[in-house]
N, C-alpha and C. Protein backbone atom coordinates (compact mmCIF):
# COMPACT_ATOMS: atom_id res chain seq x y z
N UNK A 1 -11.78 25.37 3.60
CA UNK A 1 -10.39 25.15 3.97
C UNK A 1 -9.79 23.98 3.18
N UNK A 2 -8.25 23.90 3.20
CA UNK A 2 -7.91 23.01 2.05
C UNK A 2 -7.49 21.36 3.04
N UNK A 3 -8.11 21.66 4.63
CA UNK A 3 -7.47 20.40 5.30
C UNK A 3 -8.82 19.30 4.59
N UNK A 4 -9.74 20.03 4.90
CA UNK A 4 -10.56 19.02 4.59
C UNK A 4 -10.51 18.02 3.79
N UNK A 5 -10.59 18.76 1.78
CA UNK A 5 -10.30 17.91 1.14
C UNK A 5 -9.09 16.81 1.04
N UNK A 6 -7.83 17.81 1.78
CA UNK A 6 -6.45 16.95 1.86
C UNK A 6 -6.98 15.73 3.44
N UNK A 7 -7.71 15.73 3.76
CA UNK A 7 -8.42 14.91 5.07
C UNK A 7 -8.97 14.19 4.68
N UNK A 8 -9.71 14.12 3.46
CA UNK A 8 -10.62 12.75 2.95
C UNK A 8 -9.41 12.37 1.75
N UNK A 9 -8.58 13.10 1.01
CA UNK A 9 -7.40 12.08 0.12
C UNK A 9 -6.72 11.58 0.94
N UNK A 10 -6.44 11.75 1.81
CA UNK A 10 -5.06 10.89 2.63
C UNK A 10 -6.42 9.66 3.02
N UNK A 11 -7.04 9.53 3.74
CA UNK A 11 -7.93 9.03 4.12
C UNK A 11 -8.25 8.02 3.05
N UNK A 12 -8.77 8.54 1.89
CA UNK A 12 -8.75 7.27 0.27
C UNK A 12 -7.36 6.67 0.31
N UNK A 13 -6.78 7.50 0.42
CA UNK A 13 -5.39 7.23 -0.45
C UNK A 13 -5.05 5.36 0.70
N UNK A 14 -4.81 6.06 1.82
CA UNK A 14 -4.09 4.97 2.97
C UNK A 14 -5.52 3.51 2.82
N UNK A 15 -6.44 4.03 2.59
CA UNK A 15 -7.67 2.59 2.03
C UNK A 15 -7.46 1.88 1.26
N UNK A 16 -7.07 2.47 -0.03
CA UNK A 16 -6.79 2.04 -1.19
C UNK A 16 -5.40 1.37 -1.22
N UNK A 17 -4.20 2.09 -0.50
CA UNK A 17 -2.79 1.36 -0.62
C UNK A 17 -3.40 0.20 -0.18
N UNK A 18 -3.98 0.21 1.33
CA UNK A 18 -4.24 -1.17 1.91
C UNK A 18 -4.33 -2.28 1.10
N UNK A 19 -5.90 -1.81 0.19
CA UNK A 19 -6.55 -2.97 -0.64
C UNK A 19 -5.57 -3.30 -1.53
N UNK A 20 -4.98 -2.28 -2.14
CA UNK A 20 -3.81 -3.14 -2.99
C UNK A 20 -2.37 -3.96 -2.40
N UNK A 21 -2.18 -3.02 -1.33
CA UNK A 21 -1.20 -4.30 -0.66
C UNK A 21 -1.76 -5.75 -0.60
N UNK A 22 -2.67 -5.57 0.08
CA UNK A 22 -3.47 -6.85 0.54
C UNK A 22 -3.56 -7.91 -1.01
N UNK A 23 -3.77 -6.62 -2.37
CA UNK A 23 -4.28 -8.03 -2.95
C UNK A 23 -3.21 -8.50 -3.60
N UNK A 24 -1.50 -7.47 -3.85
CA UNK A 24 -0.60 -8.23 -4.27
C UNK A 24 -0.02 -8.93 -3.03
N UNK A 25 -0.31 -8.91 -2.08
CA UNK A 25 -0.11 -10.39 -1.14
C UNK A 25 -0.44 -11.40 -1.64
N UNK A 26 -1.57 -11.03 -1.61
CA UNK A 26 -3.02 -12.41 -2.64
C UNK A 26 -2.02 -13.24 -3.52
N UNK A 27 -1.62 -12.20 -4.64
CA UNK A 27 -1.11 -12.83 -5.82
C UNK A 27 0.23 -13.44 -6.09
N UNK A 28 0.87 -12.46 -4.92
CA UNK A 28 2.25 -12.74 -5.00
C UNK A 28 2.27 -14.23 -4.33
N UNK A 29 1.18 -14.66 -3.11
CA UNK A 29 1.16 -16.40 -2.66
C UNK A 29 0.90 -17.00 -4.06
N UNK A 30 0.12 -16.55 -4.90
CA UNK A 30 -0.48 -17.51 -5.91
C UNK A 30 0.61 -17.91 -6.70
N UNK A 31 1.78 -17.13 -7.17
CA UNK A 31 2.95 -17.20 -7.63
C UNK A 31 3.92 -18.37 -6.94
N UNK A 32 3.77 -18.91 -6.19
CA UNK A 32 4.37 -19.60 -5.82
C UNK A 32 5.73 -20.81 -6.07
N UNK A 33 5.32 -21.07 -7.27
CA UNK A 33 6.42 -21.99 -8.04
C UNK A 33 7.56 -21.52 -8.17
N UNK A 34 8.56 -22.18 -8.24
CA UNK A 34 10.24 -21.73 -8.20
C UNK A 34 10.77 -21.12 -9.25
N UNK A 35 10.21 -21.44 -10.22
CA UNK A 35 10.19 -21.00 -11.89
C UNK A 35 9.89 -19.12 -11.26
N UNK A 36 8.66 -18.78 -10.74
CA UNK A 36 8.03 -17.71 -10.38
C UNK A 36 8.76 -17.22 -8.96
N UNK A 37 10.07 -17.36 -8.30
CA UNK A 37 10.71 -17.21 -7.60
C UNK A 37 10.64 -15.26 -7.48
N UNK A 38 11.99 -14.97 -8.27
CA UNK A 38 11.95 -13.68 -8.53
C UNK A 38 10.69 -12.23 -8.96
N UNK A 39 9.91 -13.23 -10.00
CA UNK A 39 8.44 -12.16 -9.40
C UNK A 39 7.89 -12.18 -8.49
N UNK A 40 7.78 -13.32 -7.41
CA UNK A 40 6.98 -13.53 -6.31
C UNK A 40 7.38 -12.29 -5.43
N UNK A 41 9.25 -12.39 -6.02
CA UNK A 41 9.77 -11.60 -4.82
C UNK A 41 9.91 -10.11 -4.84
N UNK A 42 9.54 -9.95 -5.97
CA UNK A 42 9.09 -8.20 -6.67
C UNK A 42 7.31 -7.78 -6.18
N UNK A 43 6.49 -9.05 -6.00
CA UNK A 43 5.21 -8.84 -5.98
C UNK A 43 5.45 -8.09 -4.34
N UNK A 44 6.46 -8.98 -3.72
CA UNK A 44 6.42 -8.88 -2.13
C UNK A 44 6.73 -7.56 -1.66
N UNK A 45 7.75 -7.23 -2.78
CA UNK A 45 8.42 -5.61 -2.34
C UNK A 45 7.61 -4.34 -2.47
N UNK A 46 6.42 -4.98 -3.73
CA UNK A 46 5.86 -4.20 -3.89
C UNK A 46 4.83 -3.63 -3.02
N UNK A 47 3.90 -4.97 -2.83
CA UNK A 47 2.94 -4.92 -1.23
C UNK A 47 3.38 -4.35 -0.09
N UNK A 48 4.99 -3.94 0.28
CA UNK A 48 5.76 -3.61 1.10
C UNK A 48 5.85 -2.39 0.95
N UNK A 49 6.04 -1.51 -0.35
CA UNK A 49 6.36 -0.59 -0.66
C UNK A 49 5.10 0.63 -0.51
N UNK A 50 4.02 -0.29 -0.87
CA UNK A 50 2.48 -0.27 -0.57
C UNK A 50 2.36 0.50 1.31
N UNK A 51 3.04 -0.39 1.89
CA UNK A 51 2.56 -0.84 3.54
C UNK A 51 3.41 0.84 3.92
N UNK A 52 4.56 0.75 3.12
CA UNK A 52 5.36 1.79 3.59
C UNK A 52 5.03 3.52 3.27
N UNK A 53 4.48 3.14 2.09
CA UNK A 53 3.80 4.56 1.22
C UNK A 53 2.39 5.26 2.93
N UNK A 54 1.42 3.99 2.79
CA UNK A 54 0.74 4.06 3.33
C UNK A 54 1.13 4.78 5.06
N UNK A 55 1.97 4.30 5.81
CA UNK A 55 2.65 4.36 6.99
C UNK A 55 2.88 6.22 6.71
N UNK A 56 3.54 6.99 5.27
CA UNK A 56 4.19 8.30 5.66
C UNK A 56 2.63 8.55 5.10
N UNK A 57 1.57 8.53 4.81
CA UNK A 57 0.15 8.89 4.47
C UNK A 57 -0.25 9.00 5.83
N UNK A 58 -0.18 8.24 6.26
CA UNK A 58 -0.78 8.58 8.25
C UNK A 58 -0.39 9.23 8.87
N UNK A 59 1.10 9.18 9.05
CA UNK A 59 2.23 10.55 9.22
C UNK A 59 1.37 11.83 9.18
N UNK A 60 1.13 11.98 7.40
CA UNK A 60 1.11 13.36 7.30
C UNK A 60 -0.23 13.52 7.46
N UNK A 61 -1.58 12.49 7.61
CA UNK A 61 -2.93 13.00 8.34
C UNK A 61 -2.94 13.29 9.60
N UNK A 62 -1.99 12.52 10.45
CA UNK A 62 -1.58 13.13 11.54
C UNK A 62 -1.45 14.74 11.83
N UNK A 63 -0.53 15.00 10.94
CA UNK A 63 0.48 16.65 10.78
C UNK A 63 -0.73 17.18 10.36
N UNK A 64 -1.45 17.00 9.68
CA UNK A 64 -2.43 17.85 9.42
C UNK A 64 -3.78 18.35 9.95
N UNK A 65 -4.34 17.02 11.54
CA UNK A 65 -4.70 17.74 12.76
C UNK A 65 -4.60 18.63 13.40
């Protein structure tokens, strides 16, 4: 059946956003200086964008129970 395999990618997929949200959190603190203002604040959207991707990934492992 095709839930399965689509059951372990959503499953990687929502792991993996995590770890990368998590680590442009990491980096985007390391950025810190005022000079580094505006990337800090692209790093942030991005980790966000991350959190949000991840959020409709659960959604649809949900839908697919």
């Amino acid at each position: 059946m095709v839930e399965e395999p689509l059951e372990k990618l959503l499953r990687h997929w929502i792991t993996h956003l995590k770890e990368h949200s998590e680590k442009i959190k990491y980096w985007s603190n390391k950025a810190n200086a005022p000079s580094n203002k505006e990337f800090r604040e692209l790093l942030v959207k991005a980790s966000e964008a991350a959190e949000e991707a991840s959020k409709y990934l659960k959604k649809a492992l949900e839908k697919l129970k």
